[in-house]
Structures are given as C-alpha cells and as structure tokens.
C-alpha atoms as a PDB file:
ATOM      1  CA  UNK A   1     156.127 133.929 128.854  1.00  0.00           C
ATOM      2  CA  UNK A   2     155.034 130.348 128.598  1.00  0.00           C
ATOM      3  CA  UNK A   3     151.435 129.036 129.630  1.00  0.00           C
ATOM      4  CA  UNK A   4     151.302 126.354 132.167  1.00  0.00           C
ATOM      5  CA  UNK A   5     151.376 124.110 130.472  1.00  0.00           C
ATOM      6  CA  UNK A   6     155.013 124.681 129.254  1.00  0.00           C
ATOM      7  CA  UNK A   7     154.335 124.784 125.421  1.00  0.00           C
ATOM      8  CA  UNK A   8     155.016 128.217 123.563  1.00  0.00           C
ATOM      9  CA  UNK A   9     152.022 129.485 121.847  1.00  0.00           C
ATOM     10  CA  UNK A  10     152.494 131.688 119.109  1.00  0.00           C
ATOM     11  CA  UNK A  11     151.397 134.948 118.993  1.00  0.00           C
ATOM     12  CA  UNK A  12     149.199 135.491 115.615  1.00  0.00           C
ATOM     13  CA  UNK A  13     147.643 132.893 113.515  1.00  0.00           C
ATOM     14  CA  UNK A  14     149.942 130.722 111.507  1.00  0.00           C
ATOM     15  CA  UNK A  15     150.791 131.664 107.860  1.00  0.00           C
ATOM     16  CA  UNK A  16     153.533 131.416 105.134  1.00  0.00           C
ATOM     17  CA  UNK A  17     153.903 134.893 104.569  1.00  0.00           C
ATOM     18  CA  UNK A  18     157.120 136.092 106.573  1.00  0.00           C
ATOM     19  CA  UNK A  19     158.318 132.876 106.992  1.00  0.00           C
ATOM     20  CA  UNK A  20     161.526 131.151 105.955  1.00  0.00           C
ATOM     21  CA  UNK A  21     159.719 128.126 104.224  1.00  0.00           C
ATOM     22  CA  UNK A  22     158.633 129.407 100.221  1.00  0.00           C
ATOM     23  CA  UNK A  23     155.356 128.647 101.020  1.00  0.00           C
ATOM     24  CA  UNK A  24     155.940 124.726 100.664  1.00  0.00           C
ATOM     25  CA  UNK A  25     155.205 123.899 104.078  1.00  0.00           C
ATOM     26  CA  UNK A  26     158.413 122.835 104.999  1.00  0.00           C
ATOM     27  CA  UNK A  27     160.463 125.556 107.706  1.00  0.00           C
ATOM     28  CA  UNK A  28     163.705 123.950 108.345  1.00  0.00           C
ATOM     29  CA  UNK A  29     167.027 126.034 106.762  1.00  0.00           C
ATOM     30  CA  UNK A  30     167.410 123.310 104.082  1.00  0.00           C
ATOM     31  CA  UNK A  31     163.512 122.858 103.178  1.00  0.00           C
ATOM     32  CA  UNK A  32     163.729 124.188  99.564  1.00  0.00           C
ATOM     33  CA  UNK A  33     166.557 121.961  98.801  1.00  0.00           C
ATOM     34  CA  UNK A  34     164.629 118.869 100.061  1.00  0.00           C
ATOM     35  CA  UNK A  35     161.387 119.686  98.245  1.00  0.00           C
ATOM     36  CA  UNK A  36     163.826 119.866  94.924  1.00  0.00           C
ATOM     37  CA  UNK A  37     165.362 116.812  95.764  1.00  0.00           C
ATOM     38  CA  UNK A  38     161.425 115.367  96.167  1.00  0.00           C
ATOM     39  CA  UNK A  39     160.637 116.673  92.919  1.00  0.00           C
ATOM     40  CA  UNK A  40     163.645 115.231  91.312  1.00  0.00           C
ATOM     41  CA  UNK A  41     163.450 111.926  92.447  1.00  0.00           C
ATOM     42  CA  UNK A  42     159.553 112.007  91.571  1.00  0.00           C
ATOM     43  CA  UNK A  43     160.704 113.041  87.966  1.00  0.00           C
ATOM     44  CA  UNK A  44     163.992 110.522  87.898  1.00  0.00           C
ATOM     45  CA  UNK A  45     161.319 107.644  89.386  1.00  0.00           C
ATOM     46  CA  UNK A  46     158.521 107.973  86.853  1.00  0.00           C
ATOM     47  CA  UNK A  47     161.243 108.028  83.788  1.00  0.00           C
ATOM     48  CA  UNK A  48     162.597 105.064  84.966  1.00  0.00           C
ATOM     49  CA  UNK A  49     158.930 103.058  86.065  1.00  0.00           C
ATOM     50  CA  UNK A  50     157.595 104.604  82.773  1.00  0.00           C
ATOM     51  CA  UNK A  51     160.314 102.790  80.636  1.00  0.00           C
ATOM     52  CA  UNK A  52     160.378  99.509  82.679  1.00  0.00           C
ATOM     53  CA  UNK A  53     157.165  98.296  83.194  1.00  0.00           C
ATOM     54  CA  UNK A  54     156.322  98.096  79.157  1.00  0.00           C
ATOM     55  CA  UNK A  55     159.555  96.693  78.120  1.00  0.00           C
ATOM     56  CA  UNK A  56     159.734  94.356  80.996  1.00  0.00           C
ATOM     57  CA  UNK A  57     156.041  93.181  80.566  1.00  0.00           C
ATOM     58  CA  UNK A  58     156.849  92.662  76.726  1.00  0.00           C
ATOM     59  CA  UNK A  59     160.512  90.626  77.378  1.00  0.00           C
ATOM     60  CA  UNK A  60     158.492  88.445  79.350  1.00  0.00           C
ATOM     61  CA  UNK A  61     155.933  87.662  76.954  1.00  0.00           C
ATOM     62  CA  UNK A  62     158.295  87.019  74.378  1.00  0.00           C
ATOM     63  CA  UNK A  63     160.838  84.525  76.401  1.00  0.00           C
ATOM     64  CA  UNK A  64     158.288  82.379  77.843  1.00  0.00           C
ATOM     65  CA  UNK A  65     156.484  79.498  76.323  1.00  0.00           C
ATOM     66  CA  UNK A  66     152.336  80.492  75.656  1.00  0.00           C
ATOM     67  CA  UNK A  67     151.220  78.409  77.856  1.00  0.00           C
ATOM     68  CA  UNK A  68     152.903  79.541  80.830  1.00  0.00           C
ATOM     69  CA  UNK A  69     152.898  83.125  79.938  1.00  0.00           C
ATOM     70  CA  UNK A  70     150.319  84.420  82.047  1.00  0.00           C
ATOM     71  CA  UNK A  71     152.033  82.755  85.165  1.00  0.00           C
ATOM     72  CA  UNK A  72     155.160  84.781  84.516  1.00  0.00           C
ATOM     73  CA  UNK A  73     153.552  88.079  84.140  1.00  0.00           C
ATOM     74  CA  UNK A  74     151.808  86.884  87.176  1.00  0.00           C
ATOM     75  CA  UNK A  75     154.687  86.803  89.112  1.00  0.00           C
ATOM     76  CA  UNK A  76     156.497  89.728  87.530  1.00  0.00           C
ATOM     77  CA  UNK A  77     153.505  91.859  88.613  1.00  0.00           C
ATOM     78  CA  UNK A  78     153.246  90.289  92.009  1.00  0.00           C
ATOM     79  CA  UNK A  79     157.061  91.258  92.966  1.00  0.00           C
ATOM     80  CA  UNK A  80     156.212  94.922  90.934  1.00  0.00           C
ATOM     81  CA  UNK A  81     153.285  95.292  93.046  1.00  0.00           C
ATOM     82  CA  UNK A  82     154.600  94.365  96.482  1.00  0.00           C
ATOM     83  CA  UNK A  83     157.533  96.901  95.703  1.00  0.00           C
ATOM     84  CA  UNK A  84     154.462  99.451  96.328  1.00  0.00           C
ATOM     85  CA  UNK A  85     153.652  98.303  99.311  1.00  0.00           C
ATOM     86  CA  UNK A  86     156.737  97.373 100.954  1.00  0.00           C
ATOM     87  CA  UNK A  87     158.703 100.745  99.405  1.00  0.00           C
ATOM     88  CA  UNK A  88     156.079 102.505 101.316  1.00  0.00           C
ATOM     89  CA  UNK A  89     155.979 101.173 104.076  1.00  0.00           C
ATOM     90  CA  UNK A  90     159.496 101.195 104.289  1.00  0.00           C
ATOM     91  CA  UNK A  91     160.091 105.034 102.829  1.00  0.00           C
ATOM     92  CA  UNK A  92     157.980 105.720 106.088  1.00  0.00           C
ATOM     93  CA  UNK A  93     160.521 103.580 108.668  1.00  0.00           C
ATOM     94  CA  UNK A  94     163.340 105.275 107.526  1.00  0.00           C
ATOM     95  CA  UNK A  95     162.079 108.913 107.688  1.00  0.00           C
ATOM     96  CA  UNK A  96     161.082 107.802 110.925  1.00  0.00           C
ATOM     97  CA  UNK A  97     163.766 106.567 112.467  1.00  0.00           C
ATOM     98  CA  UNK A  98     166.332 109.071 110.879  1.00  0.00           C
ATOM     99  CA  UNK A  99     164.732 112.305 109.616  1.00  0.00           C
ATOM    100  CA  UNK A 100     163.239 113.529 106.643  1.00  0.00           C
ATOM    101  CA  UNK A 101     166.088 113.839 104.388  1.00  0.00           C
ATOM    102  CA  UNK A 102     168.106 110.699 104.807  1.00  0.00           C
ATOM    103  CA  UNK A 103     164.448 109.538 103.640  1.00  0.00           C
ATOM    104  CA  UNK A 104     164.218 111.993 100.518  1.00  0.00           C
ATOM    105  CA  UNK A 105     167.879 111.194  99.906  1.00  0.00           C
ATOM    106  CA  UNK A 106     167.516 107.924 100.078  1.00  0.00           C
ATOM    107  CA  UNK A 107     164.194 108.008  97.532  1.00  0.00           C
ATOM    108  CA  UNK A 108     166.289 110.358  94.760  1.00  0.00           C
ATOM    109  CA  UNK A 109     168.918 107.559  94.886  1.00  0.00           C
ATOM    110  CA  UNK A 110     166.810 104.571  94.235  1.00  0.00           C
ATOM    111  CA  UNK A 111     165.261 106.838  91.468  1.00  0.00           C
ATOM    112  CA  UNK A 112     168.506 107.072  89.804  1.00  0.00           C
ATOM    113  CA  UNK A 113     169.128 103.575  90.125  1.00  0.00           C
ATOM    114  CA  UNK A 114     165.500 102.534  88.519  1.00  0.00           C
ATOM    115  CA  UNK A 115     166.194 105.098  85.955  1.00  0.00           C
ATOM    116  CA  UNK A 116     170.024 103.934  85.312  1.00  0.00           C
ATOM    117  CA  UNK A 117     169.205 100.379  85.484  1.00  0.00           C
END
C-alpha cells in the first residue's frame, strides 16, 4: 500500500546486504560494470596526466627563448588548469542530461585518448 502521499516507503532500513549492488552504492543491473569502467578510466587518466604534464612542462622550457619562458609555461598551465574546471563542469552536463554511463563512457574514452596521445 502506498502512503498519501504516493511515494513507496520501504519496509526496513536501507542496507547493502541483500541487494543487487556489491556494496558500491550503485543498484542498477549494469552498476559493477560502470564502477570498473570508473576505475579504469581513473587508472588510464592518471597514466596519461602523469606522463604529460612533466614532459610537456620540460618541451616547453627547452623550445622557448629564456626570456619568455615563464610566459609559455604560463599559458600551458592556464589551458591545463581550465581543463579542470571546464572537464568538470562539463563531466557533470553530460551525466545530466544523458545518464550516468554515457558520462563514465565518455570519461574512459578521453582517458584513452590522454593516455594514447
């Protein structure tokens, strides 16, 4: 029976144990395989920010004149930066507007491309 309001309550207190979810948090049928896809792009992402920012940061300094050196890293870090902000902001839109796992999908494949490229 449903209370007047309409909305089913359940009938015991929530918990993991019983439940189709793993214990992640996540019920849907296919919320395993999403987690693993969050993990792997969190894994795929960090290898390929880990060996970018260095190399990138050094290629910099060695192609551009002294005196305008700090500029370019300036810059570099300015567009590296605003990726945080804007890929956040952005990640957050999409789940939004089309589910969580067009979003996850979407995050593994840009980690693959940081990490290819």
């Amino acid at each position: 029976p449903l209370p007047p309001s309409g909305v089913a309550v359940p009938s015991s207190s929530p918990s993991s144990v019983g439940t189709d979810d793993g214990g992640n948090g996540v019920s849907s049928p296919d919320g395993g395989v999403v987690y693993a896809l969050l993990l792997v792009g969190e894994f795929v992402t960090g290898c390929g920010i880990g060996s970018v920012y260095c190399v990138m940061t050094g290629a910099i300094s060695d192609h551009t004149r002294p005196a305008a050196r700090a500029s370019a890293i300036g810059v570099y870090k300015l567009w590296r930066d605003s990726g945080y902000a804007f890929g956040g902001l952005l990640t957050g839109v999409v789940a939004d507007l089309s589910g969580g796992s067009f979003a996850v999908t979407t995050f593994v494949v840009a980690g693959i491309v940081v990490a290819v490229v």
